[in-house]
N, C-alpha and C. Protein backbone atom coordinates (compact mmCIF):
# COMPACT_ATOMS: atom_id res chain seq x y z
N UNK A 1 -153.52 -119.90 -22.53
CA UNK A 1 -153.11 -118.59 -22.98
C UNK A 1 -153.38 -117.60 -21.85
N UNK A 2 -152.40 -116.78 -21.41
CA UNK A 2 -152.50 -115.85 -20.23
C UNK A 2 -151.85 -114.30 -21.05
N UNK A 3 -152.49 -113.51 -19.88
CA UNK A 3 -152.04 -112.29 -20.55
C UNK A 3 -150.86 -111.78 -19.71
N UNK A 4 -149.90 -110.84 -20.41
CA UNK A 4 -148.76 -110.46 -19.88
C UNK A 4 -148.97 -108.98 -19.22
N UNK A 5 -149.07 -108.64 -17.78
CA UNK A 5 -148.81 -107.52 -17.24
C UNK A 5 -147.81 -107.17 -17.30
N UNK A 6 -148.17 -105.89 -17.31
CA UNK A 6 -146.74 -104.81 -17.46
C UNK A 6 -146.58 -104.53 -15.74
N UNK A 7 -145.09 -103.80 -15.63
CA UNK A 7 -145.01 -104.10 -14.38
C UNK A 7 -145.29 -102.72 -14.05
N UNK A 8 -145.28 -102.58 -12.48
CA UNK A 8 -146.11 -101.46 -12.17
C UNK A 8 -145.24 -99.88 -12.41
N UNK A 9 -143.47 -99.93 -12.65
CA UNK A 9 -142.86 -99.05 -12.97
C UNK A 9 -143.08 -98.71 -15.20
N UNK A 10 -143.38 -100.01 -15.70
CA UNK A 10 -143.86 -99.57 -16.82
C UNK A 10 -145.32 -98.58 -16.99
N UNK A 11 -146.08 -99.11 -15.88
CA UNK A 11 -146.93 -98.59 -15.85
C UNK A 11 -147.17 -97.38 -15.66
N UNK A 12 -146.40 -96.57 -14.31
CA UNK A 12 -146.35 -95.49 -14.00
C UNK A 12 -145.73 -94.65 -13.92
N UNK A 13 -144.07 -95.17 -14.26
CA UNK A 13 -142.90 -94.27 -14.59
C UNK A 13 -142.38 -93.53 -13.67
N UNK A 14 -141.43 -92.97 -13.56
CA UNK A 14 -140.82 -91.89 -12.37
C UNK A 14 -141.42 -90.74 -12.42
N UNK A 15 -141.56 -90.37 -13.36
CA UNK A 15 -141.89 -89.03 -14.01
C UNK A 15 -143.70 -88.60 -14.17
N UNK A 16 -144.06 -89.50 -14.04
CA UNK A 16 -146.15 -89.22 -14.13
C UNK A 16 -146.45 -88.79 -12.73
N UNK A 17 -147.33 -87.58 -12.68
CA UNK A 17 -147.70 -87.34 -11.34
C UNK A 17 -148.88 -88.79 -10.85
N UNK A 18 -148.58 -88.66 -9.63
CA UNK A 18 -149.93 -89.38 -8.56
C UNK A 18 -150.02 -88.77 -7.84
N UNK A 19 -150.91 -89.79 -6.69
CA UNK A 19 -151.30 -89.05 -5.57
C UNK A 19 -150.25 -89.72 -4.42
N UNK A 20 -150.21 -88.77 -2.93
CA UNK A 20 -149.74 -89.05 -2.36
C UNK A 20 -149.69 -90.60 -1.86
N UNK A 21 -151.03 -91.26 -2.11
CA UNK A 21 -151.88 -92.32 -0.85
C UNK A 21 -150.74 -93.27 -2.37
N UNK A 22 -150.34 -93.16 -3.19
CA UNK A 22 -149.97 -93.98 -4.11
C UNK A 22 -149.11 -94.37 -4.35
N UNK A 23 -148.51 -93.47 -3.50
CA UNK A 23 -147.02 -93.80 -3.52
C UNK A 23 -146.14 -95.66 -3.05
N UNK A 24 -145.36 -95.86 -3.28
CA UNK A 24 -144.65 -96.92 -2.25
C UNK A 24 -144.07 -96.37 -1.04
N UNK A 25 -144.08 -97.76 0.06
CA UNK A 25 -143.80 -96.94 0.95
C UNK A 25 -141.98 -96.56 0.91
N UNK A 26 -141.37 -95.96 1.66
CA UNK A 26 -139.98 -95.46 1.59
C UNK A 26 -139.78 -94.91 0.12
N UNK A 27 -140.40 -94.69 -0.84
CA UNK A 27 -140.60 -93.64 -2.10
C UNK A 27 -140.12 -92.01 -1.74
N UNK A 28 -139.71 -91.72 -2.47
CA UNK A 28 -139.36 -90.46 -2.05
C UNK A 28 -140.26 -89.74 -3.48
N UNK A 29 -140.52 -88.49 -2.79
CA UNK A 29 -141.36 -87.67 -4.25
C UNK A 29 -141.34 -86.28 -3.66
N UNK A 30 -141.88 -85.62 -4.72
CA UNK A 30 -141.80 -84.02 -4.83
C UNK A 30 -143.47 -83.51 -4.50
N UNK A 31 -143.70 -82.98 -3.35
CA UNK A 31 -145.30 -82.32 -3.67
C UNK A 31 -145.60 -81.75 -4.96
N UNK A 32 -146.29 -81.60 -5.86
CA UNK A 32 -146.80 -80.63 -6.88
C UNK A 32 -148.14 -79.88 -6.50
N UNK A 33 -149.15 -80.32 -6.21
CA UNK A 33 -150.03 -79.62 -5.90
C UNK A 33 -150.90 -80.39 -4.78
N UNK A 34 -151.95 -79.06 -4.06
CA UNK A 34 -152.97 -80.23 -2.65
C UNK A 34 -154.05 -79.45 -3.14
N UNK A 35 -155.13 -80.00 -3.41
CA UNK A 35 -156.57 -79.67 -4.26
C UNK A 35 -157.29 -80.46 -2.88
N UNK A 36 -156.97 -79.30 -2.03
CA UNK A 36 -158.15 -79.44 -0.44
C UNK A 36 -159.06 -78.79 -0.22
N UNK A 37 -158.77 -77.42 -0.75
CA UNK A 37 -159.28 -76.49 -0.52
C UNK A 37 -158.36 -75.41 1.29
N UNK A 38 -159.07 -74.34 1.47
CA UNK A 38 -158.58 -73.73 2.48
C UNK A 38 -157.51 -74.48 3.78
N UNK A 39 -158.70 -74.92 4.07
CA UNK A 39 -158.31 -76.16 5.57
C UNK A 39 -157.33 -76.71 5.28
N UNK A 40 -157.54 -77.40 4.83
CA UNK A 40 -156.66 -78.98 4.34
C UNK A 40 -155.06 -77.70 3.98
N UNK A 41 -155.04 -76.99 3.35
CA UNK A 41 -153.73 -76.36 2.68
C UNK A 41 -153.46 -75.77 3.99
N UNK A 42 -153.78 -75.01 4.66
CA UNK A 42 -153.18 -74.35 5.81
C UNK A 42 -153.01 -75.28 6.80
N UNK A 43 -153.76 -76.75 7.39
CA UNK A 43 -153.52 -77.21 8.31
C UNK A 43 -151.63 -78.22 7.43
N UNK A 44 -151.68 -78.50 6.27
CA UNK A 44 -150.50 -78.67 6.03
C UNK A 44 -149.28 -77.59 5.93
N UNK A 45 -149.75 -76.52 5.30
CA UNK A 45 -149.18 -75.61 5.50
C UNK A 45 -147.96 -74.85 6.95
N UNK A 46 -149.03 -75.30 7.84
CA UNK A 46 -148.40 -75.36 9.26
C UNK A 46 -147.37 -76.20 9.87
N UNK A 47 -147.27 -77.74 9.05
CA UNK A 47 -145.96 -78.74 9.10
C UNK A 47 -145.27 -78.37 8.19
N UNK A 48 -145.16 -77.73 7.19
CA UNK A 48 -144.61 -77.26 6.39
C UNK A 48 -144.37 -78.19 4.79
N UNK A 49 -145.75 -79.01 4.66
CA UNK A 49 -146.15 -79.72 3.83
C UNK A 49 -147.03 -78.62 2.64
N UNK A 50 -145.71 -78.35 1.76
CA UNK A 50 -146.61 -77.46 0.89
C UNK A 50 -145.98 -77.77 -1.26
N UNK A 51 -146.55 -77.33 -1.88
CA UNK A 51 -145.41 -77.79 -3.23
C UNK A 51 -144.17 -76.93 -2.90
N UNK A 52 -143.77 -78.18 -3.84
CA UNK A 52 -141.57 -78.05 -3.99
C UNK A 52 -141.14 -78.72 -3.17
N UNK A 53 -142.04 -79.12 -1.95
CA UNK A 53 -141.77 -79.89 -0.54
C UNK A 53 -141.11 -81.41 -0.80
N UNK A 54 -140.15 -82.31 -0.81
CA UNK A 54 -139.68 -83.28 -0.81
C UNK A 54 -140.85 -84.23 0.35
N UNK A 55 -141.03 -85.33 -0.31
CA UNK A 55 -141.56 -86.12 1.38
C UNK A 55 -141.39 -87.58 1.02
N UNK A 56 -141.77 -88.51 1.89
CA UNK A 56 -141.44 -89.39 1.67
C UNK A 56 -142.34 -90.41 2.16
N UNK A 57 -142.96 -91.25 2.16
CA UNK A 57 -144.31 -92.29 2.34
C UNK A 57 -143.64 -93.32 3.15
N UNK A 58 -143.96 -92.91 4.96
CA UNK A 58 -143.23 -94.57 5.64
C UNK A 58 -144.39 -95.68 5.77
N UNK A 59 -145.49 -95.11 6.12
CA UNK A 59 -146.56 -96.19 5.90
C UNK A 59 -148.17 -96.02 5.59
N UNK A 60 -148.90 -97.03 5.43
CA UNK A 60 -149.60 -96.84 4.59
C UNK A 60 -151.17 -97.61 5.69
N UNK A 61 -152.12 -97.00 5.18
CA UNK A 61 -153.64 -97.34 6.32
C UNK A 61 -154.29 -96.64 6.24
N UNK A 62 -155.81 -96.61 7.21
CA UNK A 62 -156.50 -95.78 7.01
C UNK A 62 -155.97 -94.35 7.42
N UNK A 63 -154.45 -94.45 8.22
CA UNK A 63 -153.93 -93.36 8.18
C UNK A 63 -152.53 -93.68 7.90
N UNK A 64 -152.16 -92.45 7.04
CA UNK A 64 -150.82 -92.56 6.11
C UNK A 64 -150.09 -91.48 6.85
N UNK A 65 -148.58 -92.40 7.04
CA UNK A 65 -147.74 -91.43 7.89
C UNK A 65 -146.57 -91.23 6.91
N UNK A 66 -146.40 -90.03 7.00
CA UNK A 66 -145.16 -89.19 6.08
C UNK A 66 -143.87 -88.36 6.73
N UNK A 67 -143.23 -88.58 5.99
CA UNK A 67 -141.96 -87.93 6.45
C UNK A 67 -141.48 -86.44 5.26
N UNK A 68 -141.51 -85.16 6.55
CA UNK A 68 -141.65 -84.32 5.11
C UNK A 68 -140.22 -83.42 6.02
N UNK A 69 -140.27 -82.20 5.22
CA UNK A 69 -139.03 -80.74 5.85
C UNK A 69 -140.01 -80.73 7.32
N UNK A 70 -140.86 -80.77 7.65
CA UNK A 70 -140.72 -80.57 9.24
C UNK A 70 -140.80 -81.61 10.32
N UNK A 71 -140.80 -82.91 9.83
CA UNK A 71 -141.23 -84.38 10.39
C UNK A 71 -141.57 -85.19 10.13
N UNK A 72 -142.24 -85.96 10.65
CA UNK A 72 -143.36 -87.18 10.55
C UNK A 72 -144.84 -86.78 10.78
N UNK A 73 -145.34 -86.78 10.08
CA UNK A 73 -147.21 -86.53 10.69
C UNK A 73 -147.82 -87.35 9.94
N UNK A 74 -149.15 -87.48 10.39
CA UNK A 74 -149.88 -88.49 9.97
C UNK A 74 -151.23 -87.68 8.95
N UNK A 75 -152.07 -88.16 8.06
CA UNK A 75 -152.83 -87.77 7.39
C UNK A 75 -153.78 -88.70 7.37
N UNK A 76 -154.96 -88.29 6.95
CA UNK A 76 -156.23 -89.12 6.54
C UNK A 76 -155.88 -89.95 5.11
N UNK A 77 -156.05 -90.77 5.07
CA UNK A 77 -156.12 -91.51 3.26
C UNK A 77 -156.95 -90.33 2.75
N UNK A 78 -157.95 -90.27 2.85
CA UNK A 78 -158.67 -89.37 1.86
C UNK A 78 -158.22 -87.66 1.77
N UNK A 79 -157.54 -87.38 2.68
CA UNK A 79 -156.66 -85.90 2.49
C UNK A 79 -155.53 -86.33 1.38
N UNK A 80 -154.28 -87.37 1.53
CA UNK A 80 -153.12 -87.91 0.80
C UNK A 80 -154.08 -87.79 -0.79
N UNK A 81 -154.95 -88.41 -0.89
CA UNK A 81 -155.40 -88.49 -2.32
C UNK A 81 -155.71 -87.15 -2.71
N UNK A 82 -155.36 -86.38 -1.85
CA UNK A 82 -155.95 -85.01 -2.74
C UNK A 82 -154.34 -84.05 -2.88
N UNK A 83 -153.27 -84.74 -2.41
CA UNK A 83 -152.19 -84.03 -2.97
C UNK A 83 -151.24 -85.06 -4.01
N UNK A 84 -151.04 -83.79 -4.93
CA UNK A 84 -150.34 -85.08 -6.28
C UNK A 84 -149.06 -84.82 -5.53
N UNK A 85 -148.27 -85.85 -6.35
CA UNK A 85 -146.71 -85.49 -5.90
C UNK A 85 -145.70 -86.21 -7.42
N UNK A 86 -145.13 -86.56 -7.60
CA UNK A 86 -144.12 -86.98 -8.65
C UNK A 86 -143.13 -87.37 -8.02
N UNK A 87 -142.91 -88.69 -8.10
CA UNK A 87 -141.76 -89.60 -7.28
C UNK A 87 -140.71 -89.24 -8.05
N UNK A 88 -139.63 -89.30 -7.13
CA UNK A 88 -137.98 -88.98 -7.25
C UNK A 88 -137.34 -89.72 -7.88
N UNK A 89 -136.35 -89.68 -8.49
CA UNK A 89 -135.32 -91.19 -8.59
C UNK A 89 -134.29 -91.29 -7.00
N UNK A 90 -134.57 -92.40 -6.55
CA UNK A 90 -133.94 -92.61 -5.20
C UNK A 90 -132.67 -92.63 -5.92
């Protein structure tokens, strides 16, 4: 007797916020909010990584590289976990 997992889109739906670091990679999603505090919001702020922002997750490590409205830049894992986002329907 084994148990039946649900798969990971039952699980998490299009529509439930996460965090950035959670995404799949080539996922496309919507920023909603970055709970960094000062720093962290203005040093994104400056790539132009802010909510309403579209971005998109190319890869994944102790550093996570994103594709947003002003480029590619790279982030800390532990910064990505502090912005939610809500994946798109591709």
């Amino acid at each position: 007797m084994g148990f039946i997992l649900p798969q990971e889109d039952e699980i998490r739906g299009n529509d439930k916020p996460i965090n950035l670091s959670d995404l799949r990679v080539n996922e496309p999603a919507r920023i909603l909010s970055v709970d960094g505090g000062d720093n962290l919001n203005d040093r994104l702020d400056s790539v132009g990584i802010s909510p309403g922002v579209d971005v998109r997750l190319l890869r994944r490590g102790a550093a996570v590289v994103v594709h947003g409205e002003g480029g590619r830049f790279c982030l800390r894992e532990e910064d990505a976990r502090r912005i939610t986002v809500r994946p798109l329907v591709a």
